[in-house]
C-alpha atoms as a PDB file:
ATOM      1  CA  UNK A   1     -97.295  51.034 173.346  1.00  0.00           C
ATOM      2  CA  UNK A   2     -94.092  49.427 174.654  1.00  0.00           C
ATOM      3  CA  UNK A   3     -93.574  45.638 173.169  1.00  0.00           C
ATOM      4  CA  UNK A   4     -91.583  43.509 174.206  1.00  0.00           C
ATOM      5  CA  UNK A   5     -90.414  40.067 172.641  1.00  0.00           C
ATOM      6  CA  UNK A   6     -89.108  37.090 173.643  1.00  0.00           C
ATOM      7  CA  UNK A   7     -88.872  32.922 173.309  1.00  0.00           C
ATOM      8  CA  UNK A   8     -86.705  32.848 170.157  1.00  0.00           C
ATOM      9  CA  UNK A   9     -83.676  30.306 170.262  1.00  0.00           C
ATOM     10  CA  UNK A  10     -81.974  27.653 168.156  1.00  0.00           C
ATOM     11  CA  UNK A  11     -84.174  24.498 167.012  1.00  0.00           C
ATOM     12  CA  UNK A  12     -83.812  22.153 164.572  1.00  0.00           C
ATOM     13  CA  UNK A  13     -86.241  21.967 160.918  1.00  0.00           C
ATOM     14  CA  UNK A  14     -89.075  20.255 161.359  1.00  0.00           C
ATOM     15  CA  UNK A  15     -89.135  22.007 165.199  1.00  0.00           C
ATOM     16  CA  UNK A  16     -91.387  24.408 167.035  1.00  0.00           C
ATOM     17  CA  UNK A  17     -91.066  27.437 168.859  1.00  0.00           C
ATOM     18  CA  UNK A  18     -93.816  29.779 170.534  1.00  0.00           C
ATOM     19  CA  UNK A  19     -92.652  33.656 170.636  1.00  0.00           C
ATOM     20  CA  UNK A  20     -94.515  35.719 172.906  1.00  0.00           C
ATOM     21  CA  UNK A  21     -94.615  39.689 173.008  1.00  0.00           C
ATOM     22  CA  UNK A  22     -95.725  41.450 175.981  1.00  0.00           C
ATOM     23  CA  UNK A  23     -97.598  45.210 175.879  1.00  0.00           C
ATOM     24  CA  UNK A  24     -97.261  48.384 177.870  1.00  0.00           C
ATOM     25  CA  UNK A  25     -99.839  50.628 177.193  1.00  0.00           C
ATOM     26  CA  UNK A  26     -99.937  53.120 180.096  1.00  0.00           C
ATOM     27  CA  UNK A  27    -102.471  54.528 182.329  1.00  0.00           C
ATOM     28  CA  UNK A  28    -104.335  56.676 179.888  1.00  0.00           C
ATOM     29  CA  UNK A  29    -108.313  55.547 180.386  1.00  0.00           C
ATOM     30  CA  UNK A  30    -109.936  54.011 177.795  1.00  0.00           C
ATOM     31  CA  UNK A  31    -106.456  53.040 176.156  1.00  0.00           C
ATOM     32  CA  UNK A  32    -106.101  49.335 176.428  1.00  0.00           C
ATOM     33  CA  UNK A  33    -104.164  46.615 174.433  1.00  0.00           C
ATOM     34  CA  UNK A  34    -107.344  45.515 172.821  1.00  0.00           C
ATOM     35  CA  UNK A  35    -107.390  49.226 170.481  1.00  0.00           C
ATOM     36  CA  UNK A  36    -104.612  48.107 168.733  1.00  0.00           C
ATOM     37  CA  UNK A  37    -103.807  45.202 166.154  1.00  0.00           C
ATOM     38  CA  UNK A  38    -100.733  43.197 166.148  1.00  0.00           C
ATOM     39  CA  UNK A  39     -98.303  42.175 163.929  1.00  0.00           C
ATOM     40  CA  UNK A  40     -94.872  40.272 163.994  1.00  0.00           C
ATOM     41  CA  UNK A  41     -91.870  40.415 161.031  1.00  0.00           C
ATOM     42  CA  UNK A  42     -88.552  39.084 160.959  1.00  0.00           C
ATOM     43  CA  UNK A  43     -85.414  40.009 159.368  1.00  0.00           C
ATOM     44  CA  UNK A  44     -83.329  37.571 158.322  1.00  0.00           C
ATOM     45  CA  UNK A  45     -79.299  38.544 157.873  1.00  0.00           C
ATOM     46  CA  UNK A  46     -78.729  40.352 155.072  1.00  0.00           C
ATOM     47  CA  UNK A  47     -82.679  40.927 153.785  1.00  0.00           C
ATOM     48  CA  UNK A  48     -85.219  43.284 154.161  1.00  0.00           C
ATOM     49  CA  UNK A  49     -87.662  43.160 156.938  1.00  0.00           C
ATOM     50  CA  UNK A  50     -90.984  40.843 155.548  1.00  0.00           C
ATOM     51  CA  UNK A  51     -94.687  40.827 156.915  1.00  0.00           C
ATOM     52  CA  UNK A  52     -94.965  37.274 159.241  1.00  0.00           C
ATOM     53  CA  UNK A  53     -98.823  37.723 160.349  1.00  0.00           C
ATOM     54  CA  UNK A  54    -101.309  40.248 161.646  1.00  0.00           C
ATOM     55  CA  UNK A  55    -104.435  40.257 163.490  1.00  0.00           C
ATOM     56  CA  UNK A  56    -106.916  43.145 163.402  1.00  0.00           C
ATOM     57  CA  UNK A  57    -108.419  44.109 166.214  1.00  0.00           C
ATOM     58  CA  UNK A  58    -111.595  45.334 164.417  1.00  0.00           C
ATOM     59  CA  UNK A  59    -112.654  42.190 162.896  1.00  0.00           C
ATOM     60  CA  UNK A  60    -110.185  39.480 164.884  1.00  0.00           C
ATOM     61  CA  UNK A  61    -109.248  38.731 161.274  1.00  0.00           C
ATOM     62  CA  UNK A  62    -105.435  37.020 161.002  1.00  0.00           C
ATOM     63  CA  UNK A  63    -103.534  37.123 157.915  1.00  0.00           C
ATOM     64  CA  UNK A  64    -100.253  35.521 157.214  1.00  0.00           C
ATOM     65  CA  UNK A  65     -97.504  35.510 154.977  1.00  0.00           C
ATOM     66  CA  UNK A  66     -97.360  33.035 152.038  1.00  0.00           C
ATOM     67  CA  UNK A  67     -94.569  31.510 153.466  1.00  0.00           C
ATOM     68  CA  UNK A  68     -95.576  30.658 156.893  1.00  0.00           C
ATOM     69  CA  UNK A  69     -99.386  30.044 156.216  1.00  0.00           C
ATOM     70  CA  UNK A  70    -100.145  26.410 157.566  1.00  0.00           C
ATOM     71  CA  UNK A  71     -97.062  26.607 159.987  1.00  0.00           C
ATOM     72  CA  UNK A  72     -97.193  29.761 162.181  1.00  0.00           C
ATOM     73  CA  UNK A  73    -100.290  30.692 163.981  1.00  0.00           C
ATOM     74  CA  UNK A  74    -100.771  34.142 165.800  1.00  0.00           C
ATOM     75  CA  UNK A  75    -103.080  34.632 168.957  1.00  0.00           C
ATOM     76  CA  UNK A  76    -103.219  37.248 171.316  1.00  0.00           C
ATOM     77  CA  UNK A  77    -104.798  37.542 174.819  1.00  0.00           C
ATOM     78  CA  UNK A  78    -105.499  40.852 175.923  1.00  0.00           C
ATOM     79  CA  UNK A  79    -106.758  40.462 179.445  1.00  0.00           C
ATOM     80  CA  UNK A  80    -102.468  39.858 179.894  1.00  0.00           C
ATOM     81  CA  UNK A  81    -101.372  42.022 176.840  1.00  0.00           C
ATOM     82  CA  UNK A  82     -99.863  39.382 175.188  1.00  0.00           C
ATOM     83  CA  UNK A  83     -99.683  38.336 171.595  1.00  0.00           C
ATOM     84  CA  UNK A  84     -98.039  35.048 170.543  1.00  0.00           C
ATOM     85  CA  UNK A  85     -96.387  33.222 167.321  1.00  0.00           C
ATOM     86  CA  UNK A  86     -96.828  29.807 167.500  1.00  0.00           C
ATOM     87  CA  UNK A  87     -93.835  28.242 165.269  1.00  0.00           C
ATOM     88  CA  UNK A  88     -94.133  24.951 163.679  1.00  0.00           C
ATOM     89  CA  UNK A  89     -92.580  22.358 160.814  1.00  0.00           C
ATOM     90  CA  UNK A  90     -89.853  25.400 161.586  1.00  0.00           C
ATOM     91  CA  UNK A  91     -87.324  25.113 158.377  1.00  0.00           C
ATOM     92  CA  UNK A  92     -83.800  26.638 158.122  1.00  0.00           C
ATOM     93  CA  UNK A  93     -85.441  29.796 155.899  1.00  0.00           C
ATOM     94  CA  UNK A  94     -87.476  30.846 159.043  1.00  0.00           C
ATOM     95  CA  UNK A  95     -83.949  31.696 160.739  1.00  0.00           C
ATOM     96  CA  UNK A  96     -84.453  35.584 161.366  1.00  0.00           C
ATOM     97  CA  UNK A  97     -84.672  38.052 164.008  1.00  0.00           C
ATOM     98  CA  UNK A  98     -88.524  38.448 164.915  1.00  0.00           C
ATOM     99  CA  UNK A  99     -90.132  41.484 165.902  1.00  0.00           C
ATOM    100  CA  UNK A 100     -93.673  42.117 167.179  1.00  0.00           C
ATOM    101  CA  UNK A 101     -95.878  44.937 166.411  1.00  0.00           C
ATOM    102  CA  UNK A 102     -98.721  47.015 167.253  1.00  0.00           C
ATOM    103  CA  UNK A 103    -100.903  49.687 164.956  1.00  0.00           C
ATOM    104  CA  UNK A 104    -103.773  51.633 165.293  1.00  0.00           C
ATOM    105  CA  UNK A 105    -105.241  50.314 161.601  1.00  0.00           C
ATOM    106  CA  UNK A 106    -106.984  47.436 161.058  1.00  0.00           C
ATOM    107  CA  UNK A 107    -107.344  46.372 157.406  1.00  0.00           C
ATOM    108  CA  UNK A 108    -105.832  43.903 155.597  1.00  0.00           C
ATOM    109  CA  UNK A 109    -103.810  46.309 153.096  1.00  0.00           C
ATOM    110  CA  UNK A 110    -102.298  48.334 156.205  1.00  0.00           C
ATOM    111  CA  UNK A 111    -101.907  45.738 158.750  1.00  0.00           C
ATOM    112  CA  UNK A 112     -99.257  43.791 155.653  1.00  0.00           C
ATOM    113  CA  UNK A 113     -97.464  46.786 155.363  1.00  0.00           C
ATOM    114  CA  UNK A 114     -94.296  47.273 157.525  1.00  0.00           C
ATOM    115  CA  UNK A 115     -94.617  50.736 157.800  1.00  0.00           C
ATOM    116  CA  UNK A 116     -98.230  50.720 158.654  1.00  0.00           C
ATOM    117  CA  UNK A 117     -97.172  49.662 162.297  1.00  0.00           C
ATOM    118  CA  UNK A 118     -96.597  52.548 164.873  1.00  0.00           C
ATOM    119  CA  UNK A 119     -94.917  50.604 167.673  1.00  0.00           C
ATOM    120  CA  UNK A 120     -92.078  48.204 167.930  1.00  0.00           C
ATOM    121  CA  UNK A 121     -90.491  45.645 170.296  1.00  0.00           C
ATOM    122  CA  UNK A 122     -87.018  44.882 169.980  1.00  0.00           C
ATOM    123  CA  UNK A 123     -86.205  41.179 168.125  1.00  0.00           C
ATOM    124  CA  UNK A 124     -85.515  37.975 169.219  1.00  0.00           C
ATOM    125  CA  UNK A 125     -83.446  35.520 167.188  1.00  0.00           C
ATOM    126  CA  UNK A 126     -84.776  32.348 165.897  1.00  0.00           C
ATOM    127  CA  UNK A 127     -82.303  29.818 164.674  1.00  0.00           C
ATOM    128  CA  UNK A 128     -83.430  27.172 162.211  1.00  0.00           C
ATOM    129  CA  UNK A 129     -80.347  24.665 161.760  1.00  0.00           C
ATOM    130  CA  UNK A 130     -80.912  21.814 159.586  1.00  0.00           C
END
């Protein structure tokens, strides 16, 4: 699966911003963007890449990092192989590249794991300025 992601850009805290992350999958039959769960992460400068939120395509569970629960919501529409990050009450610690994601598993202990995803797109910078 190709990814691709984009809407990132500077906003002030308390600000929203929707990212949106648009899938390849190919030609293959039977292989469409619905087979796979989603994910996005960031990586802020000089950290380690962190889980943001996943959705599974199995059970259309979501799950979310502690840190953005309550702010961020994911959603995905795969009739146009798109999965989005909705961004709100944005604060200057949510400044970080953001990547989006896609994985063949579908549980709750894989889809939280970084290295559970097979697929990336490259980032797109969010800018929280306070």
């Amino acid at each position: 699966v190709q990814l691709q992601a984009f809407g990132g850009g500077l906003v002030q805290a308390g600000g929203s911003l929707r990212l949106s992350c648009t899938a390849s999958v190919g030609t293959e039959i039977g292989r469409t963007f619905g087979i796979y769960s989603v994910g996005w992460s960031r990586q802020a400068p000089g950290k380690v890449r962190e889980f943001v939120a996943a959705k599974s395509y199995r059970s259309g569970d979501t799950w979310y990092a502690k840190a953005v629960k309550g702010r961020f919501t994911l959603s995905r529409d795969n009739a146009r192989n798109t999965v989005f990050l909705q961004m709100d009450s944005l604060k200057p610690e949510d400044t970080a590249l953001y990547y989006c994601a896609a994985s063949g598993y579908y549980s709750y202990s894989d889809l939280t794991s970084i290295g559970r995803y097979d697929d990336w797109g490259q980032g797109t910078l969010v800018t929280v300025s306070s």
